[in-house]
C-alpha atoms as a PDB file:
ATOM      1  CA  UNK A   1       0.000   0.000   0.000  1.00  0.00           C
ATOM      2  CA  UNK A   2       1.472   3.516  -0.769  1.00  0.00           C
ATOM      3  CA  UNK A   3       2.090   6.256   1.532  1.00  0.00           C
ATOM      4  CA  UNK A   4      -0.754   8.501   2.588  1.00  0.00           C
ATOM      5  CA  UNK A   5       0.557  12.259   2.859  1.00  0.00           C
ATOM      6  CA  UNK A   6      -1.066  15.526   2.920  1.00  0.00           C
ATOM      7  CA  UNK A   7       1.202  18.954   2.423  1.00  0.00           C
ATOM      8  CA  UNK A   8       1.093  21.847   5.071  1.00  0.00           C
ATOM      9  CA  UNK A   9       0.924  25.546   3.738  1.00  0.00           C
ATOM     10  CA  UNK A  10       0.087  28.976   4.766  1.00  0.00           C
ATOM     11  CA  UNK A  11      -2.298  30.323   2.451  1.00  0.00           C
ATOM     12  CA  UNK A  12      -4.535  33.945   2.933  1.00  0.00           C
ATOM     13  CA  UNK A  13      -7.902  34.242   1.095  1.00  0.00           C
ATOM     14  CA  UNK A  14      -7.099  38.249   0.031  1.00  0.00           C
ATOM     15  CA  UNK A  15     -11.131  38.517  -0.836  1.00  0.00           C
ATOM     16  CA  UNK A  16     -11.553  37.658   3.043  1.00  0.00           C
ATOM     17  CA  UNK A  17      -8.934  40.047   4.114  1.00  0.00           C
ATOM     18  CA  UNK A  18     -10.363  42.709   0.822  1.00  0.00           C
ATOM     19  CA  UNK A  19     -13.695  42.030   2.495  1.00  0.00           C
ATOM     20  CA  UNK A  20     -12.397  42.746   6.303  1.00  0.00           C
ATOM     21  CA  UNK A  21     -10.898  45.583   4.974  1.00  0.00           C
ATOM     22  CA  UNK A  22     -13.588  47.173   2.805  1.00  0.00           C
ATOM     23  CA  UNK A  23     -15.790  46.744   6.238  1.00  0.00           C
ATOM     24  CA  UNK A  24     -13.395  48.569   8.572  1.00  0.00           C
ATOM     25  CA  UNK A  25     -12.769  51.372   6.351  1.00  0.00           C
ATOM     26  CA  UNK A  26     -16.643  51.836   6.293  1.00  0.00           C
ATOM     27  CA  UNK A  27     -16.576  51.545  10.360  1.00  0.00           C
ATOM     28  CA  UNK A  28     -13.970  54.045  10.777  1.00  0.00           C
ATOM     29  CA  UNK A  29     -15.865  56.701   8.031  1.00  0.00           C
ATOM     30  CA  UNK A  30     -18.637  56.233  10.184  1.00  0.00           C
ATOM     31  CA  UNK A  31     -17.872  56.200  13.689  1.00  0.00           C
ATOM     32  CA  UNK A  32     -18.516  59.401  15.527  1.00  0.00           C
ATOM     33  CA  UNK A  33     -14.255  58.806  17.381  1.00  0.00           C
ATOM     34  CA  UNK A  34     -13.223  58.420  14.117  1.00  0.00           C
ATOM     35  CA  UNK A  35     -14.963  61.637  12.662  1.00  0.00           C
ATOM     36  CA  UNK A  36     -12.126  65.040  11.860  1.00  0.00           C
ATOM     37  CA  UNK A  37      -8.846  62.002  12.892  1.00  0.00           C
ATOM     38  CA  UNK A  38      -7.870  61.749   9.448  1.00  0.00           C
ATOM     39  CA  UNK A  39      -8.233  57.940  10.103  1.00  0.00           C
ATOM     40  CA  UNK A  40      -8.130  55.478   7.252  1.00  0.00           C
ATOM     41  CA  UNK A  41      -7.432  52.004   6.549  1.00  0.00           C
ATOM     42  CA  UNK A  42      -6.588  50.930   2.744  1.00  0.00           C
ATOM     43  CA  UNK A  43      -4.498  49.039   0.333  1.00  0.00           C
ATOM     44  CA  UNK A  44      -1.008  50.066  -0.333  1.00  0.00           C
ATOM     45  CA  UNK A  45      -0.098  47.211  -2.904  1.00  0.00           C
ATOM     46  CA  UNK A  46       0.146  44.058  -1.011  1.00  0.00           C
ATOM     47  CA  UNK A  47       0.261  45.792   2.450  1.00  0.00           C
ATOM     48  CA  UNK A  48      -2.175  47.083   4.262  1.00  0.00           C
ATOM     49  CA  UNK A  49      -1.808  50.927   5.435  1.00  0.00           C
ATOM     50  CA  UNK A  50      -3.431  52.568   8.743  1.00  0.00           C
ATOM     51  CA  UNK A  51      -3.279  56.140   8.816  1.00  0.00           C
ATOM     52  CA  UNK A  52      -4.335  58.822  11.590  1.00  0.00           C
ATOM     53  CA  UNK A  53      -3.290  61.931  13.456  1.00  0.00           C
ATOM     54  CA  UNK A  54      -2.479  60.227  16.333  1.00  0.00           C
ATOM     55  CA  UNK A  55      -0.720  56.571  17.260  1.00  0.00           C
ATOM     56  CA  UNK A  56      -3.694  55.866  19.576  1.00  0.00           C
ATOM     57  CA  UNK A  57      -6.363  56.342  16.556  1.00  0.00           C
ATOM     58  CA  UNK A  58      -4.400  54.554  14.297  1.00  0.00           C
ATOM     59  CA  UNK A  59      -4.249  51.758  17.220  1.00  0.00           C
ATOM     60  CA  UNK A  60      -7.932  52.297  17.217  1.00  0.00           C
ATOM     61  CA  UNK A  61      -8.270  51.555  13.320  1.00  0.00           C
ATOM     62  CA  UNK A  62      -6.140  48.464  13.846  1.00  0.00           C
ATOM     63  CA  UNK A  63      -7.986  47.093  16.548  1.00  0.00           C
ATOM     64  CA  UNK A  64     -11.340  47.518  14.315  1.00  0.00           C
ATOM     65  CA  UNK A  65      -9.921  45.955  11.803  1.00  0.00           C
ATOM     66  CA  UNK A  66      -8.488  42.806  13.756  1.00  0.00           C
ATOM     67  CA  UNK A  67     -11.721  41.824  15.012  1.00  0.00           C
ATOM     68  CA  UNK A  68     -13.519  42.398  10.958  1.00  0.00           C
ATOM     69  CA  UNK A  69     -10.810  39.850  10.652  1.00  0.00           C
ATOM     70  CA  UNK A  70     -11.650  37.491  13.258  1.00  0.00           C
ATOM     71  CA  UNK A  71     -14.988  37.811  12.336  1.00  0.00           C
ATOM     72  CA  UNK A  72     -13.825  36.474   8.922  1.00  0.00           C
ATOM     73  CA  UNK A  73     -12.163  33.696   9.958  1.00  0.00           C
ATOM     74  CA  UNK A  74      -8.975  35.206   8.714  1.00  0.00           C
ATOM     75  CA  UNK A  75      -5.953  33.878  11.167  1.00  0.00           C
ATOM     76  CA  UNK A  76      -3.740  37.578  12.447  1.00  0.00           C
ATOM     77  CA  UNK A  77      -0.933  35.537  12.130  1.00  0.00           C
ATOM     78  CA  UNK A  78      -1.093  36.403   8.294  1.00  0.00           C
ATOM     79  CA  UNK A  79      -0.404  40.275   8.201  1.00  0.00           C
ATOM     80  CA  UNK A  80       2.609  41.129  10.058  1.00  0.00           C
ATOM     81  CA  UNK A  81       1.877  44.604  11.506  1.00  0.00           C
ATOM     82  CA  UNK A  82       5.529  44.269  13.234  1.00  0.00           C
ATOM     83  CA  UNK A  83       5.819  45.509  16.643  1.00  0.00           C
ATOM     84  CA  UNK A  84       2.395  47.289  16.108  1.00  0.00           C
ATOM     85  CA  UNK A  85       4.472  51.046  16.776  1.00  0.00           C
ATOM     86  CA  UNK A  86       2.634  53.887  14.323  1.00  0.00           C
ATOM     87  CA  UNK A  87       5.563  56.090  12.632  1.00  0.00           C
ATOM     88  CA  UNK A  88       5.066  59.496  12.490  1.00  0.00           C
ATOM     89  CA  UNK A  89       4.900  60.659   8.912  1.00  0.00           C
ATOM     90  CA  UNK A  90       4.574  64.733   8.310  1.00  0.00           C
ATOM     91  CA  UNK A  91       1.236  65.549  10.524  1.00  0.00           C
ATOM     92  CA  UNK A  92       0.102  61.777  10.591  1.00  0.00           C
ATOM     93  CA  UNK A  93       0.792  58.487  12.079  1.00  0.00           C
ATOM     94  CA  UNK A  94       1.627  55.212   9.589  1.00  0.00           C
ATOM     95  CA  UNK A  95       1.270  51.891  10.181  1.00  0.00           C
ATOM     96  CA  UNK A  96       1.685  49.149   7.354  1.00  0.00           C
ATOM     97  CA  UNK A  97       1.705  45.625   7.442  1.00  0.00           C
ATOM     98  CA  UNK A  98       2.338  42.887   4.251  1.00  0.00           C
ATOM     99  CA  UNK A  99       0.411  40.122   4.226  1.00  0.00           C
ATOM    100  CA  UNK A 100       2.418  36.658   4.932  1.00  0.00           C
ATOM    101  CA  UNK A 101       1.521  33.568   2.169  1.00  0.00           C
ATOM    102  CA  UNK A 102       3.478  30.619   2.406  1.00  0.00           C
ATOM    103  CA  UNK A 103       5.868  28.904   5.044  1.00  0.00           C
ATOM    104  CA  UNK A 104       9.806  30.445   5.123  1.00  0.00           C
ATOM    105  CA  UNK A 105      12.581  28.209   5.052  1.00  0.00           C
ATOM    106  CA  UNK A 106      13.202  28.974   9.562  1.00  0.00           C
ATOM    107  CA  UNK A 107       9.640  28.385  10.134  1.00  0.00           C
ATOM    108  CA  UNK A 108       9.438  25.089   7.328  1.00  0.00           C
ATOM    109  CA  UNK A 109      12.879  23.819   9.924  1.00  0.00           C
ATOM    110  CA  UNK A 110      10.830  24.566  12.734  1.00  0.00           C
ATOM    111  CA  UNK A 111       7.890  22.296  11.567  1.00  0.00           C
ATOM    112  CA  UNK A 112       9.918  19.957  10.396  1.00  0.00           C
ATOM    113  CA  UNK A 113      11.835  19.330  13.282  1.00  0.00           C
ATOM    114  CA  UNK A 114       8.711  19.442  16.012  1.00  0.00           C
ATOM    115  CA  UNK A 115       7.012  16.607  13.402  1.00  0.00           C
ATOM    116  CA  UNK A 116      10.770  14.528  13.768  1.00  0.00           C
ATOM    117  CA  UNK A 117      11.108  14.631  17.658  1.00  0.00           C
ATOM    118  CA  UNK A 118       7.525  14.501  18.907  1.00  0.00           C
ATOM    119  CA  UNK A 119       5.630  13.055  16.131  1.00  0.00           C
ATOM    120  CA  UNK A 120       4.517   9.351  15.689  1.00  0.00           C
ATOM    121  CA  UNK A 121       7.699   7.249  14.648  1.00  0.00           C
ATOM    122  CA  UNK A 122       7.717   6.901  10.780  1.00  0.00           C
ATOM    123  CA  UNK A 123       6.667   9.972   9.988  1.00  0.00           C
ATOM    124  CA  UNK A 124       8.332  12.015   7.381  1.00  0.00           C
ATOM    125  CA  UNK A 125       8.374  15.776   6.577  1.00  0.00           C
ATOM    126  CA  UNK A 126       9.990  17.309   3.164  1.00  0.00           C
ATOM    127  CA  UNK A 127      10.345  21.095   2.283  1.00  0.00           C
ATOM    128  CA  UNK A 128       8.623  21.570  -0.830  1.00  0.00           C
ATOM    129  CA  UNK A 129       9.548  25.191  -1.421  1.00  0.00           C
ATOM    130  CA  UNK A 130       7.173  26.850   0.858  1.00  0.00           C
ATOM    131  CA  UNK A 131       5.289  24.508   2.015  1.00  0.00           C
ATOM    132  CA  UNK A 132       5.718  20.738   3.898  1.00  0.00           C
ATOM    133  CA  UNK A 133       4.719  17.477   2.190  1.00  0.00           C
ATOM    134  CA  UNK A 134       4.078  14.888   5.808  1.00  0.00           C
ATOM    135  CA  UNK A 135       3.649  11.667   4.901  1.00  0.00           C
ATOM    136  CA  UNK A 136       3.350   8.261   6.295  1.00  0.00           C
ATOM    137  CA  UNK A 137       1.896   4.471   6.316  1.00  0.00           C
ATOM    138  CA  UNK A 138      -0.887   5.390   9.077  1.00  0.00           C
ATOM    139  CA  UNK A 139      -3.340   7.823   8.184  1.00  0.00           C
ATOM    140  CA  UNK A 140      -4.282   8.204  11.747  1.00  0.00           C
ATOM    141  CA  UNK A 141      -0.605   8.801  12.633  1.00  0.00           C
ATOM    142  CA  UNK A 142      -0.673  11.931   9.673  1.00  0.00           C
ATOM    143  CA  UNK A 143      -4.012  13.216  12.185  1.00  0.00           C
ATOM    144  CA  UNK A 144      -1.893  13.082  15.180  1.00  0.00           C
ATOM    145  CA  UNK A 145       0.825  14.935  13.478  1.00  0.00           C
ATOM    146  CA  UNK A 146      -2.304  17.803  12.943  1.00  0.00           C
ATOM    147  CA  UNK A 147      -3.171  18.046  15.866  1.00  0.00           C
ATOM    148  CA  UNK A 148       0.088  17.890  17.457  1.00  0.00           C
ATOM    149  CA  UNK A 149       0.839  21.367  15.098  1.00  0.00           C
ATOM    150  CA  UNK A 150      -2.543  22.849  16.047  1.00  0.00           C
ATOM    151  CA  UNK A 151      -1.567  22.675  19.971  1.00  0.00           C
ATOM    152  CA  UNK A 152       1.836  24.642  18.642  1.00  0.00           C
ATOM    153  CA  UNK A 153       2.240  28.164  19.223  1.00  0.00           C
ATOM    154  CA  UNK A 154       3.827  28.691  15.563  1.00  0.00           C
ATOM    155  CA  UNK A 155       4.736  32.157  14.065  1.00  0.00           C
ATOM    156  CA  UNK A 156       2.720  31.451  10.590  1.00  0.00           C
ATOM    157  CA  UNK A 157      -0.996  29.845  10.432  1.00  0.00           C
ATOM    158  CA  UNK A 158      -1.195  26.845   9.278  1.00  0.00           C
ATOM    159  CA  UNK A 159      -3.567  24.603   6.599  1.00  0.00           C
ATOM    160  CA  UNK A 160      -3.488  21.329   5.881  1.00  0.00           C
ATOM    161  CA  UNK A 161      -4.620  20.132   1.891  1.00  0.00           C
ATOM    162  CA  UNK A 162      -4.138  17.682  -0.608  1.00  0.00           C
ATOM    163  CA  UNK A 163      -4.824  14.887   1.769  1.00  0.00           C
ATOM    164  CA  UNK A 164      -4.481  11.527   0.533  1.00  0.00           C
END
């Protein structure tokens, strides 16, 4: 019988986070806090940009937008905001954050190496550019190597797809 495997990846539906987006930027136009800030929440190619007249609005904006994403089922692991700290640009604060698609090499070693020392014996993990191929003989072993991951704190979210 051939190996059953699945692959690991960190993928980010952008018409969730468009959606999210389109949703906070209506908040913030309407919400009476947000009225004469200057605050605004848009694209800026594949980032996304907060602006504001002050750090606290444009922590304000964020925060709005977090939960839109929540609601959305979109994981905040996948836009990388930094060390959340608006920069003062001119008479406004900036904050911009790029979304995050796929695993990185450190974080694909990371994975890797959790799935070697406390996964099921057997079990093997290649880097496939950025993303994992697991497989194994036991499907049920490949589940407890998903679950095992899902109980990590990792840096990137993680899917699991093309299980076979």
């Amino acid at each position: 019988m051939a190996d059953s495997s699945f692959d690991i990846v960190s993928k980010v539906d952008k018409q969730e986070v468009d959606n999210a987006l389109n949703q906070a930027a209506k908040e913030v136009a309407q919400r009476y806090d947000f009225k004469g800030v200057g605050a605004s929440i848009e694209w800026s190619g594949e980032s996304v940009t907060i602006k504001a007249n002050t750090a606290e609005r444009v922590l304000a904006v964020l925060d709005v937008f977090e939960t839109k994403l929540v609601r959305r089922g979109v994981s905040l692991k996948n836009i990388d905001f930094g060390d959340k700290e608006p920069k003062p640009s001119g008479k406004e604060h900036v904050l911009s954050g790029p979304l995050k698609e796929g695993i990185d090499q450190e974080n694909a070693k990371k994975i890797s190496k959790i799935i070697r020392d406390e996964g099921p014996k057997g079990i093997k993990a290649q880097i496939q550019g950025d993303e994992l191929r697991v497989s194994g003989k036991s499907r049920d072993d490949l589940q407890a190597v998903q679950q095992l991951l899902k109980g990590k704190d990792l840096e990137v979210a993680l899917q699991y797809t093309n299980y076979r």
